[in-house]
C-alpha atoms as a PDB file:
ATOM      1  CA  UNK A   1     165.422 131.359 144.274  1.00  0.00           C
ATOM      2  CA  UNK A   2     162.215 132.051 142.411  1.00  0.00           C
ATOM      3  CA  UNK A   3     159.717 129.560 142.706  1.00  0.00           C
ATOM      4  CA  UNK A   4     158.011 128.353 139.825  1.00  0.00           C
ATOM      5  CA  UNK A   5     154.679 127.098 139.094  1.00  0.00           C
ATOM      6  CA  UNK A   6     153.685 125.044 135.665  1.00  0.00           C
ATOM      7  CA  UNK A   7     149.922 123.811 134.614  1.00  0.00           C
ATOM      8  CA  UNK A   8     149.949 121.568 132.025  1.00  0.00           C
ATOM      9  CA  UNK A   9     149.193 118.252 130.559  1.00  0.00           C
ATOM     10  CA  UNK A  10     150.568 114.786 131.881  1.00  0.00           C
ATOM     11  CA  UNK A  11     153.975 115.382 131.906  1.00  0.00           C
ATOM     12  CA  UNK A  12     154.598 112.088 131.085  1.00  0.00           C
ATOM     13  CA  UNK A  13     152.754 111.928 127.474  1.00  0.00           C
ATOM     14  CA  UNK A  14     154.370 114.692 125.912  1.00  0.00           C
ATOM     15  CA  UNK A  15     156.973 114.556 123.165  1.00  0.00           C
ATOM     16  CA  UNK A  16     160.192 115.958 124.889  1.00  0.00           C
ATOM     17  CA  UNK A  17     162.049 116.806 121.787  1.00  0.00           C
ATOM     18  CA  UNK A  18     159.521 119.260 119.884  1.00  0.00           C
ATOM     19  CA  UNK A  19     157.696 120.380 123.481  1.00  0.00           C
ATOM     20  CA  UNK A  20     157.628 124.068 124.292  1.00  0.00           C
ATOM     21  CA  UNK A  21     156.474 123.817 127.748  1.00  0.00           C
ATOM     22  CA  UNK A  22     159.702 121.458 128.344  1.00  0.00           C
ATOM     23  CA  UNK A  23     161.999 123.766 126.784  1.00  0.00           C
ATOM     24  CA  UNK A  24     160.205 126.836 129.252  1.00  0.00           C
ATOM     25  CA  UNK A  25     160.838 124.089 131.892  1.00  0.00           C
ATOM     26  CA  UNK A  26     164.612 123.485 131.299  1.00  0.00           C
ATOM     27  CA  UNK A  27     165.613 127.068 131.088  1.00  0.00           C
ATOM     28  CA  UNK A  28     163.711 127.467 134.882  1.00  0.00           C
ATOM     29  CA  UNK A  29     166.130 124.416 135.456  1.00  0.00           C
ATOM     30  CA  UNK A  30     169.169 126.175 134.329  1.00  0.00           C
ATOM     31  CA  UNK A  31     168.501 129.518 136.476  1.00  0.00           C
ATOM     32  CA  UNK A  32     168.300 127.028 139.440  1.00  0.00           C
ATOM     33  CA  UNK A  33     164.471 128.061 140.016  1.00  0.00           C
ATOM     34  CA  UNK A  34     162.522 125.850 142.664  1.00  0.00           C
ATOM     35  CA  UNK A  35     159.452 124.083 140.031  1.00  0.00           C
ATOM     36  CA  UNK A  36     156.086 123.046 141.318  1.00  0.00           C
ATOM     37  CA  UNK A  37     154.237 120.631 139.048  1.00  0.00           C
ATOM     38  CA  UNK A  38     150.213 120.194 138.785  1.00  0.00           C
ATOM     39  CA  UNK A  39     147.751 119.749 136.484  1.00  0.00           C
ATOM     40  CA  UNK A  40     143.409 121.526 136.532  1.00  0.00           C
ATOM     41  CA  UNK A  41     142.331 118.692 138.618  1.00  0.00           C
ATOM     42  CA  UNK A  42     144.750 120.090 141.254  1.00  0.00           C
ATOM     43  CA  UNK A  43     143.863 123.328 141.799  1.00  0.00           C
ATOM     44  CA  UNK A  44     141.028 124.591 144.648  1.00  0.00           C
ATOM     45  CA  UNK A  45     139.217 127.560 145.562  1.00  0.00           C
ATOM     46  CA  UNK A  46     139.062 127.953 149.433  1.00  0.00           C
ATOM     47  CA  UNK A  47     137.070 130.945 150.472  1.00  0.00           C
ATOM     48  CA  UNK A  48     138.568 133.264 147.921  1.00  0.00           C
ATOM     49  CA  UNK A  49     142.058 131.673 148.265  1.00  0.00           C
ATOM     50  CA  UNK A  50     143.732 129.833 145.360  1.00  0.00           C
ATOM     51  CA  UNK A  51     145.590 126.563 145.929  1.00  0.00           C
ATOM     52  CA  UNK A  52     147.353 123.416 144.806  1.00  0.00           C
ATOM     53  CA  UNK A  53     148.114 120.086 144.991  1.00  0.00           C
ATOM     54  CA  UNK A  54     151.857 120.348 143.457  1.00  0.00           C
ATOM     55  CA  UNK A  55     154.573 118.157 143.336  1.00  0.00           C
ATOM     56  CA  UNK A  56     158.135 119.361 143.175  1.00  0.00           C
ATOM     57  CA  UNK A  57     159.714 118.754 139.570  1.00  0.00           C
ATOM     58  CA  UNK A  58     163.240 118.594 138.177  1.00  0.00           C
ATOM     59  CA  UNK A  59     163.804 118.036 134.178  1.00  0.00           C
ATOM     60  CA  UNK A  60     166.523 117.131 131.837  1.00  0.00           C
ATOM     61  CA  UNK A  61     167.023 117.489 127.849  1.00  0.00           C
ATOM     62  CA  UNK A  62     166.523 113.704 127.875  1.00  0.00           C
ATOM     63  CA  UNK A  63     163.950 112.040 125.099  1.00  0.00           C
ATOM     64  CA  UNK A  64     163.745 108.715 127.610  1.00  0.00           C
ATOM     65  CA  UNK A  65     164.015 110.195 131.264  1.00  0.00           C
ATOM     66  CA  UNK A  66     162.820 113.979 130.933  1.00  0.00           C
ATOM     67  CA  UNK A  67     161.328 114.608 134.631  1.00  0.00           C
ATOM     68  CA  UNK A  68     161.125 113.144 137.904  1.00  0.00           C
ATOM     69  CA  UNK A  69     158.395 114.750 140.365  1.00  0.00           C
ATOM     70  CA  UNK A  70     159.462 114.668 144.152  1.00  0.00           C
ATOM     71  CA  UNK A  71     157.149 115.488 146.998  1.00  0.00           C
ATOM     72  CA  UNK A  72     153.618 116.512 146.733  1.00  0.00           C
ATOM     73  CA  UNK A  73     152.721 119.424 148.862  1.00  0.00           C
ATOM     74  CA  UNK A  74     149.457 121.178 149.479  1.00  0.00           C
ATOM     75  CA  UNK A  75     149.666 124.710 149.504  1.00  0.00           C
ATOM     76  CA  UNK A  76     148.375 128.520 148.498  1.00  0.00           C
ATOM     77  CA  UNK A  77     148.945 129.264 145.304  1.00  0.00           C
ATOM     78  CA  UNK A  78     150.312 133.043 146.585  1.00  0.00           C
ATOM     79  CA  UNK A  79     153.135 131.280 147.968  1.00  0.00           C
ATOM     80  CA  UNK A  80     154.242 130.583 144.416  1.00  0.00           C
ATOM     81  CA  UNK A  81     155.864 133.557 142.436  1.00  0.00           C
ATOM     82  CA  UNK A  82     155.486 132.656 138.836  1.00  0.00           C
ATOM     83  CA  UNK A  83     152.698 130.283 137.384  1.00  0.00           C
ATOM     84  CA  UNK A  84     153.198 129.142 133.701  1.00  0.00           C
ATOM     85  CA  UNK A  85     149.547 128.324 132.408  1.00  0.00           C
ATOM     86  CA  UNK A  86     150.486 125.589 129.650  1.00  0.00           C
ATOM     87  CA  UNK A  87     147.679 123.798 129.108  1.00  0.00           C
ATOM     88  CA  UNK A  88     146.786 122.899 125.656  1.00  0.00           C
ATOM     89  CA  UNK A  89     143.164 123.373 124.484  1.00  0.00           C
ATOM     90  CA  UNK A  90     140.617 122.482 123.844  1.00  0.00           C
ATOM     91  CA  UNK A  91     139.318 125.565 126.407  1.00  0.00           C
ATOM     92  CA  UNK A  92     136.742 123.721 128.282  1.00  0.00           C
ATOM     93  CA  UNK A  93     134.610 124.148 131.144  1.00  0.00           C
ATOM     94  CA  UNK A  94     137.318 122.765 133.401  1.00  0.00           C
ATOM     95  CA  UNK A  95     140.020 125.222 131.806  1.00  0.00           C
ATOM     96  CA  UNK A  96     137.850 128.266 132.673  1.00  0.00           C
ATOM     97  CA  UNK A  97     137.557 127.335 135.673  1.00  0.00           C
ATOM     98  CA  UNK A  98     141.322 127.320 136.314  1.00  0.00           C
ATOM     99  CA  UNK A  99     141.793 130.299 135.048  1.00  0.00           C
ATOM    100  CA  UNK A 100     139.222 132.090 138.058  1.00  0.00           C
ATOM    101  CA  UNK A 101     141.133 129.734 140.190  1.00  0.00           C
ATOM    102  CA  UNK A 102     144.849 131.008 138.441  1.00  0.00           C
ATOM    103  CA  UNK A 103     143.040 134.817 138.944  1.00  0.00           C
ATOM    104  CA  UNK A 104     142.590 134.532 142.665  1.00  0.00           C
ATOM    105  CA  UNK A 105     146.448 133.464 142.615  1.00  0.00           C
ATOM    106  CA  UNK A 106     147.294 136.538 140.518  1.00  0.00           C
ATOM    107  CA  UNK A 107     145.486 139.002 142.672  1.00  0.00           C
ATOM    108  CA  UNK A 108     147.430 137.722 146.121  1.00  0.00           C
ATOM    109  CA  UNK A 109     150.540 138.409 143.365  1.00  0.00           C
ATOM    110  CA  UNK A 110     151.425 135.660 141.338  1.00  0.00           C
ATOM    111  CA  UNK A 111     152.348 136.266 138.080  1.00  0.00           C
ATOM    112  CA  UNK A 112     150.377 134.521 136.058  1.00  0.00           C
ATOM    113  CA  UNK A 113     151.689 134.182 132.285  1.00  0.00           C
ATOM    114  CA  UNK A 114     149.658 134.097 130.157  1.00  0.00           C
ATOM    115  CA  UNK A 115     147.228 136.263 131.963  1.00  0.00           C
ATOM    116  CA  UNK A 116     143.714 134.348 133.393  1.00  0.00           C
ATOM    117  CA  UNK A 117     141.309 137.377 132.088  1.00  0.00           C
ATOM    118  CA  UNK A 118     143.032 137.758 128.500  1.00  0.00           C
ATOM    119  CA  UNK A 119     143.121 133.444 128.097  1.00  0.00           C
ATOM    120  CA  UNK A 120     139.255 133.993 128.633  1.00  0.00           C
ATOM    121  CA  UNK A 121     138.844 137.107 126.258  1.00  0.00           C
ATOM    122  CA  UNK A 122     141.113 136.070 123.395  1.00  0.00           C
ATOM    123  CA  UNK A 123     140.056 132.885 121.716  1.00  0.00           C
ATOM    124  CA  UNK A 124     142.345 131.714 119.861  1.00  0.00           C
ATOM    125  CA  UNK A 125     140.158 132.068 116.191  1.00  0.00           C
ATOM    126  CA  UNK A 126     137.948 134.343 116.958  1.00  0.00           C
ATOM    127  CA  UNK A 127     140.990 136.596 118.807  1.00  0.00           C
ATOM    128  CA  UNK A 128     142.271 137.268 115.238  1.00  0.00           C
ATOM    129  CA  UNK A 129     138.926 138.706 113.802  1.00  0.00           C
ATOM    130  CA  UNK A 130     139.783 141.885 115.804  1.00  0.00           C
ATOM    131  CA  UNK A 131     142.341 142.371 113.101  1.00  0.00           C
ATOM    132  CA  UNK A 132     140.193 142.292 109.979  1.00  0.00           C
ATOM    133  CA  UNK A 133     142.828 144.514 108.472  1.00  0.00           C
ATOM    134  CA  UNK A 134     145.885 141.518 108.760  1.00  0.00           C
ATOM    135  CA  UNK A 135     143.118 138.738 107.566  1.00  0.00           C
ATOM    136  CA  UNK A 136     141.828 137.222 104.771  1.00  0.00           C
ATOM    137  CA  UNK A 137     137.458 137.750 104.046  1.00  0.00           C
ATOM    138  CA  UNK A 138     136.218 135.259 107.334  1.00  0.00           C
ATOM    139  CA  UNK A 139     132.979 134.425 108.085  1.00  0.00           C
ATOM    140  CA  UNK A 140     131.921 132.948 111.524  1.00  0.00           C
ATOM    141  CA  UNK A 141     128.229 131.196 111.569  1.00  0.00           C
ATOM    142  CA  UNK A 142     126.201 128.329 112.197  1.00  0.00           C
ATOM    143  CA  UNK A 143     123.918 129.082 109.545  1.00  0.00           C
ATOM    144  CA  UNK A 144     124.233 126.806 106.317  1.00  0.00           C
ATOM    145  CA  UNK A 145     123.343 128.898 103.984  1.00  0.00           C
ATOM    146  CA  UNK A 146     125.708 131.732 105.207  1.00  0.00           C
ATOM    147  CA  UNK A 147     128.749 129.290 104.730  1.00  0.00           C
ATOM    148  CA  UNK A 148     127.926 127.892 101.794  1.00  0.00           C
ATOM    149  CA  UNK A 149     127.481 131.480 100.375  1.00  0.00           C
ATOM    150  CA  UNK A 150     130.599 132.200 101.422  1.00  0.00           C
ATOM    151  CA  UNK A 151     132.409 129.132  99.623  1.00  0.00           C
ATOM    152  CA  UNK A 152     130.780 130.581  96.488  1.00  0.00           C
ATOM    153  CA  UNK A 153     131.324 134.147  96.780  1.00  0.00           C
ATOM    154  CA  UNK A 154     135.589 132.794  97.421  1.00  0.00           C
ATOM    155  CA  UNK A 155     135.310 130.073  95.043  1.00  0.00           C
ATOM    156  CA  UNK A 156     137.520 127.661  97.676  1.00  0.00           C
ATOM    157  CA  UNK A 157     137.373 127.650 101.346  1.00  0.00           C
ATOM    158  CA  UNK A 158     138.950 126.189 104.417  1.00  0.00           C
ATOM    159  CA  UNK A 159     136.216 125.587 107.048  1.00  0.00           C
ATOM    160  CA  UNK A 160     137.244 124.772 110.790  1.00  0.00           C
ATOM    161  CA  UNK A 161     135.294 124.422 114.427  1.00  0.00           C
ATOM    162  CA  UNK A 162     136.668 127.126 117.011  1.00  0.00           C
ATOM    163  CA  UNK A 163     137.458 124.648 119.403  1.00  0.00           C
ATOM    164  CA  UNK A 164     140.057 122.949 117.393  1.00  0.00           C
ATOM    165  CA  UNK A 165     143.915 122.451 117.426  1.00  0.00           C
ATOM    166  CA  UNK A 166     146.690 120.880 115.577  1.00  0.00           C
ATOM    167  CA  UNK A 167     144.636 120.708 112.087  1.00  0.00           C
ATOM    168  CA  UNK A 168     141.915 118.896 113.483  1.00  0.00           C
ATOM    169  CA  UNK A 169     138.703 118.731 111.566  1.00  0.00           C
ATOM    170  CA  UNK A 170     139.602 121.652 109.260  1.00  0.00           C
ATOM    171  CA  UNK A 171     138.328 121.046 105.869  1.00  0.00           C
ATOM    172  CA  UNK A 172     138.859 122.568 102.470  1.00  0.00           C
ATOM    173  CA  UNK A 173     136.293 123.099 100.294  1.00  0.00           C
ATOM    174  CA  UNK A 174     135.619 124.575  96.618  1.00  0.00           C
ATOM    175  CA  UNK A 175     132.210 125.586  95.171  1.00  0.00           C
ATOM    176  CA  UNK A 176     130.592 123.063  93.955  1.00  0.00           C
ATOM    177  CA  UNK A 177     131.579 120.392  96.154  1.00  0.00           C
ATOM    178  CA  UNK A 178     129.336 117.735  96.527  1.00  0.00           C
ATOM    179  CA  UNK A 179     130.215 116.965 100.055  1.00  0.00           C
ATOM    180  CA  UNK A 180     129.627 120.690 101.137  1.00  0.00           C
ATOM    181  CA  UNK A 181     126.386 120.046 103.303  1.00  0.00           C
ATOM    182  CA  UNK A 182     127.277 117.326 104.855  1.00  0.00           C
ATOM    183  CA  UNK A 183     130.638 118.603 106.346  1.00  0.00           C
ATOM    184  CA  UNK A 184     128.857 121.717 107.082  1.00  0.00           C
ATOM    185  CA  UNK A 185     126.279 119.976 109.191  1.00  0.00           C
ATOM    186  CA  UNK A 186     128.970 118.047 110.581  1.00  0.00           C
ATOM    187  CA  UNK A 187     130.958 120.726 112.144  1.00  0.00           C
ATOM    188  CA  UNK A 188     128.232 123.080 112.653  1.00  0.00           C
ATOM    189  CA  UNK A 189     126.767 120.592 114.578  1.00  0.00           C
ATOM    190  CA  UNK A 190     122.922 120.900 112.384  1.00  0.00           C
ATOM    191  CA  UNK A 191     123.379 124.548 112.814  1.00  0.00           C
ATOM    192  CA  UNK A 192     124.208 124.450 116.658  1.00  0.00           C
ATOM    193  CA  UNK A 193     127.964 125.042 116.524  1.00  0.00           C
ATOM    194  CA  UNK A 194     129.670 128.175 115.028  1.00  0.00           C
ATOM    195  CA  UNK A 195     132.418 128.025 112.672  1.00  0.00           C
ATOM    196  CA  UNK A 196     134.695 129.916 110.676  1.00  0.00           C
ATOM    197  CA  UNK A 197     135.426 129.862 106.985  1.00  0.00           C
ATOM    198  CA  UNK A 198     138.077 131.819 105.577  1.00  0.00           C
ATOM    199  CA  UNK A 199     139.010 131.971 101.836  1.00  0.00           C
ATOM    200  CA  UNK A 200     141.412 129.609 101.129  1.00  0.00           C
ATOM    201  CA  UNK A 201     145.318 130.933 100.537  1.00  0.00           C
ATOM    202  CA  UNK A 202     146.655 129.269  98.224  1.00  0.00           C
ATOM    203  CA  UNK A 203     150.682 130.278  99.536  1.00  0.00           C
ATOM    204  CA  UNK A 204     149.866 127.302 102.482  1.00  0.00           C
ATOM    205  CA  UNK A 205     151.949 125.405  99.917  1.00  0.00           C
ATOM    206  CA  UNK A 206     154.548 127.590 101.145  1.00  0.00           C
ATOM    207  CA  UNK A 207     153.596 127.003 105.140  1.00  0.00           C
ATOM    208  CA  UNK A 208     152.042 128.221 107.620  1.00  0.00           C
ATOM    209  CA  UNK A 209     153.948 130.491 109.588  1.00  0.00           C
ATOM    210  CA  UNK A 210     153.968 130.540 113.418  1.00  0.00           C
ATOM    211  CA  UNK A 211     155.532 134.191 114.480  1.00  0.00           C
ATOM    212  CA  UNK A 212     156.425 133.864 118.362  1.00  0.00           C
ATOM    213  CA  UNK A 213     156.373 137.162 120.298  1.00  0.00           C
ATOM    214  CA  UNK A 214     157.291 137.574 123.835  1.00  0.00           C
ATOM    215  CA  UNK A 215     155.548 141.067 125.429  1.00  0.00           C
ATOM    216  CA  UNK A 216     154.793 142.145 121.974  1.00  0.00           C
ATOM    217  CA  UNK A 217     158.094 141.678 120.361  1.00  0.00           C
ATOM    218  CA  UNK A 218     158.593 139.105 117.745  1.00  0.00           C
ATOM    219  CA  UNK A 219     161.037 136.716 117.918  1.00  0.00           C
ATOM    220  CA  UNK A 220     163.362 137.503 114.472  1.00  0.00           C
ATOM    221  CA  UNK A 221     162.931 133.812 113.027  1.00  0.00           C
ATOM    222  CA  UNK A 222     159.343 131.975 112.181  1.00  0.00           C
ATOM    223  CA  UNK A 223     158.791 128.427 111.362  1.00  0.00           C
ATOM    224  CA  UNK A 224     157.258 127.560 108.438  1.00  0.00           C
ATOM    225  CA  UNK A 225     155.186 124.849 108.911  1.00  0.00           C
ATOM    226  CA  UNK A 226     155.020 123.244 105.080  1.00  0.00           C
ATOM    227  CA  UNK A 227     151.947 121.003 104.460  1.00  0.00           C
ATOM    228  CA  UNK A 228     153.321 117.159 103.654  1.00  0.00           C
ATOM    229  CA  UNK A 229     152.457 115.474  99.933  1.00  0.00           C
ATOM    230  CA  UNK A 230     148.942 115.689  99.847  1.00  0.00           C
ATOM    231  CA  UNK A 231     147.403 117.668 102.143  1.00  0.00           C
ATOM    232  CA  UNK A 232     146.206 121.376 102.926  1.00  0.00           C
ATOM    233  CA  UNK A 233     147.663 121.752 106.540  1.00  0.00           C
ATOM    234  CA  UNK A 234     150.831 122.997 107.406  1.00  0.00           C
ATOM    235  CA  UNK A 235     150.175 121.934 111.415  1.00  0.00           C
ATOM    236  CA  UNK A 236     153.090 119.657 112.631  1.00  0.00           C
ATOM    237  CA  UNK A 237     150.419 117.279 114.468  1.00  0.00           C
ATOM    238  CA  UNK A 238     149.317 117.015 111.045  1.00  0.00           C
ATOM    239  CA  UNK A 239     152.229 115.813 109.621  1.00  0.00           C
ATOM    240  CA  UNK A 240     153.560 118.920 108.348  1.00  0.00           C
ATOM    241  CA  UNK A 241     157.327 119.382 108.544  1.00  0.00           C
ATOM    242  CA  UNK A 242     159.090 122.578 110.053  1.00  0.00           C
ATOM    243  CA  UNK A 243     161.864 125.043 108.009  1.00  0.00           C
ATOM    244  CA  UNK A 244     162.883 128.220 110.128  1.00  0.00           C
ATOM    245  CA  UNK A 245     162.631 132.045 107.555  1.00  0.00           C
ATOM    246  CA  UNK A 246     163.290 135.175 108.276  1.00  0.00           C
ATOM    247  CA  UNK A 247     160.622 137.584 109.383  1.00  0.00           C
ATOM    248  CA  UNK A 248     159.033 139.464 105.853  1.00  0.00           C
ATOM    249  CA  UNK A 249     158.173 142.815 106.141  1.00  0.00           C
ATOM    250  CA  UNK A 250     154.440 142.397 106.259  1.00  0.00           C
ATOM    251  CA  UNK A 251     154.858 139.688 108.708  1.00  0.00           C
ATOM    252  CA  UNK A 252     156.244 142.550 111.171  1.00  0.00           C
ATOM    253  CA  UNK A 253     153.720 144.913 109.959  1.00  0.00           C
ATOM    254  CA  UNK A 254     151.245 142.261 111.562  1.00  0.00           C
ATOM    255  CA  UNK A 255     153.114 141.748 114.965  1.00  0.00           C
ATOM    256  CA  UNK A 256     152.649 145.457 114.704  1.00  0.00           C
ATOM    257  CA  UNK A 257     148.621 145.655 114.432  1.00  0.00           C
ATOM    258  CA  UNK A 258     148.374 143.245 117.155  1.00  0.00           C
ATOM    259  CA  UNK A 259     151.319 143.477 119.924  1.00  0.00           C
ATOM    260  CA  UNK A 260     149.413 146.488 121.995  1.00  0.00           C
ATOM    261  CA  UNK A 261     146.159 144.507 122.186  1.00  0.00           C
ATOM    262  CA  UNK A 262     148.257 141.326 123.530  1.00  0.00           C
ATOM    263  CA  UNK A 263     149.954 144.092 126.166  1.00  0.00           C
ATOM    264  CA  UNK A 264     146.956 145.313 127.223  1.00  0.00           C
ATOM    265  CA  UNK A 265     145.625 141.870 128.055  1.00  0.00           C
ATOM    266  CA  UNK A 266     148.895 140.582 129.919  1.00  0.00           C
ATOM    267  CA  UNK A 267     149.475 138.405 127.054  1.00  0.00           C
ATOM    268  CA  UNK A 268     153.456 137.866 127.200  1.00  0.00           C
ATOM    269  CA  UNK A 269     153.961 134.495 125.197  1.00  0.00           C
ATOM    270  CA  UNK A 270     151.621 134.392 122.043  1.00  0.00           C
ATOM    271  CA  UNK A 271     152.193 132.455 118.437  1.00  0.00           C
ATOM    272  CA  UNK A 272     150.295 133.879 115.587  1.00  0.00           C
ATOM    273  CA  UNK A 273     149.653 132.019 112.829  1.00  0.00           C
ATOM    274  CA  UNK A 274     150.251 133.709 109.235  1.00  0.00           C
ATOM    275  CA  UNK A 275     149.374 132.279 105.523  1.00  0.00           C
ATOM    276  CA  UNK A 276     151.379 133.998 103.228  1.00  0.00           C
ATOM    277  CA  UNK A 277     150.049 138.202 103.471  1.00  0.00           C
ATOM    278  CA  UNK A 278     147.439 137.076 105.930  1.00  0.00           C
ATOM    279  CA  UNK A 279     146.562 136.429 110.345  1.00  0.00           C
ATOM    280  CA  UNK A 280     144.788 133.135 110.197  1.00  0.00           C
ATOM    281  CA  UNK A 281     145.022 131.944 114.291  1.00  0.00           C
ATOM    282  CA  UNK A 282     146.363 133.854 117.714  1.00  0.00           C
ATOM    283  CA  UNK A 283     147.629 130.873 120.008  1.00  0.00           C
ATOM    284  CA  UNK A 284     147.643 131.932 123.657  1.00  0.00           C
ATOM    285  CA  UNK A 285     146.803 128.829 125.940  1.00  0.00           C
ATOM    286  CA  UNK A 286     149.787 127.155 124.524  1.00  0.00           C
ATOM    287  CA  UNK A 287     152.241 128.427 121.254  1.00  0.00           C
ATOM    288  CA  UNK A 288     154.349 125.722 120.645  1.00  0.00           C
ATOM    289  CA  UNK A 289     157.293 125.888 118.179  1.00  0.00           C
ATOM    290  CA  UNK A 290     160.164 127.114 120.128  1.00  0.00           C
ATOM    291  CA  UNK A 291     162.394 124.073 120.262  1.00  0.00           C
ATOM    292  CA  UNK A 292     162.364 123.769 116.588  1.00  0.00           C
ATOM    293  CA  UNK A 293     163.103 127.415 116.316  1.00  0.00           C
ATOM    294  CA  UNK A 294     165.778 127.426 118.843  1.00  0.00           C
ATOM    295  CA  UNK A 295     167.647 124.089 116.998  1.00  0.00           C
ATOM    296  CA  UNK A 296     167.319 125.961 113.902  1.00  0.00           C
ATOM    297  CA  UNK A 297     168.792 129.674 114.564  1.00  0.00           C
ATOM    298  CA  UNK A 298     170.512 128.501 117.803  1.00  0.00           C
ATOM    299  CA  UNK A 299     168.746 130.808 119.977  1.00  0.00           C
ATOM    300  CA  UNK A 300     167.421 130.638 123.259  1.00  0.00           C
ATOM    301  CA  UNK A 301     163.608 132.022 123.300  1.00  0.00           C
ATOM    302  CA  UNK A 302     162.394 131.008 126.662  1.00  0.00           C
ATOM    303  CA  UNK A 303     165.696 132.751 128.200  1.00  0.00           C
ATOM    304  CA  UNK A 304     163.888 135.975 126.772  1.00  0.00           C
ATOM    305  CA  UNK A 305     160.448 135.173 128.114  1.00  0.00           C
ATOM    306  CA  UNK A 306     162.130 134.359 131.456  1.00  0.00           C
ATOM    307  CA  UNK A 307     164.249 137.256 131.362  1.00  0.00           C
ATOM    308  CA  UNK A 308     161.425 139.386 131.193  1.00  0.00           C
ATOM    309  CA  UNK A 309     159.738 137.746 133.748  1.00  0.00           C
ATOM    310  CA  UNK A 310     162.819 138.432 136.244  1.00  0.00           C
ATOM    311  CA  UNK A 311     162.585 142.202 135.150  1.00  0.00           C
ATOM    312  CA  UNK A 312     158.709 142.025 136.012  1.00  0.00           C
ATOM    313  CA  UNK A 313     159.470 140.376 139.764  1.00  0.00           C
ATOM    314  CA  UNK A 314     162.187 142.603 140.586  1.00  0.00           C
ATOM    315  CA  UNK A 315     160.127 145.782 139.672  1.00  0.00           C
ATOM    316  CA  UNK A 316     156.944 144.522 141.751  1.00  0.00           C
ATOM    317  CA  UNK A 317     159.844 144.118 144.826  1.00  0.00           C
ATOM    318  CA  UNK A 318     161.273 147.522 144.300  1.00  0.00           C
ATOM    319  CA  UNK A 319     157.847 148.495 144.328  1.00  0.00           C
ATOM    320  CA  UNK A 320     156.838 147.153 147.636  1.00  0.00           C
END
């Protein structure tokens, strides 16, 4: 029985039906695998060890009931063979510091997916600018008149802190705009704060993609997230509604340009985020999506994560 670690939010606040981490969580459940349950505040650092405070957690495909946690148990992390780190951002303080904590745990050999070092090294905005060749023109600053040269040289603009998720606090903005300074200081915090601009694409009214790829390889179906009446984001937390596509050919041409970076950095679960032609986001705390993709195309994505995963534990054993 492989025993199975999971950091994450409350367990108890998420939204069972649309949750990815849930859906990872019931196909551990299916393959009978033993799940330990904790959240930042309950891992430690002991002299160069790496442990827990976990309690033991079963699940169920139920909107009302979805988990019940069993005995809590203090323990090294090493004696766990599989963490899942699912914790959404923001990426503070606290989650870097799990992820030295999660590294200790890796290097007494826990497989830790996504990998501690490439969480740190690939922000999830700034990740993408390694691409420049998949993106639209993007500017990252703090300085005022930068961005607001940018919004003019694009004539409209979408203008968005790093930290963010879900939509939040992403603004669109055309030249001219009288409310240009003010949302500039806002978000750049007087000049304190970077943030990224990217011309605006105008096929968002068309959604915004989120390609899933496990070790590289994209899952065959994307979700098009399709802004609601009104507004400019396609993010479901921002009220944007879901409707599964086929992979285009570009779209693969992009999973191309990126999946050997996200190997090289043990990055095996990973959602991009693609605007008609063009790499806006690379999600790798947390990419979401895969219950609505599975409902849609009847598929079963975290059996192929977890199936890899298997393949990865029996070849360190063999190894041994």
């Amino acid at each position: 029985m492989i025993k199975l670690g999971v950091v994450m939010d409350p367990i108890g606040s998420i939204t069972p039906y649309k949750d990815t981490t849930l859906a990872m969580l019931l196909e551990a459940e299916r393959r009978g695998w033993a799940i330990r349950y904790l959240e930042l505040g309950d891992l430690s650092l002991r002299d160069g060890q790496a442990w827990g405070n976990s309690s033991e957690l079963h699940v169920q495909d139920d909107r009302h009931r979805w988990y019940e946690l069993g005995k809590r148990q203090r323990h090294p992390l090493a004696e766990l063979e599989v963490i899942l780190m699912r914790k959404d951002p923001p990426v503070s303080n606290e989650y870097l510091y799990a992820t030295y904590i999660l590294e200790a745990a890796e290097r007494a050999g826990t497989l830790v997916v996504n990998r501690p070092q490439g969480l740190r090294d690939a922000q999830e905005k700034l990740f993408a600018t390694h691409f420049p060749q998949c993106c639209a023109p993007t500017l990252v600053s703090a300085a005022a008149d930068e961005l607001r040269g940018f919004i003019h040289e694009q004539g409209k603009a979408v203008l968005k802190p790093l930290h963010g998720m879900g939509g939040e606090s992403v603004f669109v903005l055309e030249q001219g705009d009288p409310n240009t300074s003010v949302i500039i200081e806002t978000l750049s915090d007087h000049g304190r704060r970077q943030l990224m601009a990217q011309r605006y694409i105008e096929e968002i009214r068309s959604g915004d993609k989120r390609i899933l790829l496990v070790a590289g390889e994209p899952v065959p179906y994307v979700l098009a997230r399709i802004p609601a009446h009104g507004e400019t984001r396609g993010n479901i937390a921002a009220g944007g509604r879901g409707e599964g596509i086929e992979l285009s050919d570009r779209d693969r041409w992009i999973c191309e340009q990126v999946a050997p970076a996200l190997r090289e950095r043990g990055l095996l679960f990973v959602g991009l985020d693609v605007i008609g032609d063009y790499l806006t986001e690379i999600n790798v705390t947390s990419p979401t999506c895969v219950r609505e993709l599975d409902a849609h195309y009847g598929i079963n994505i975290s059996g192929k994560l977890f199936d890899l995963i298997e393949q990865y534990l029996q070849n360190d054993r063999a190894n041994m």
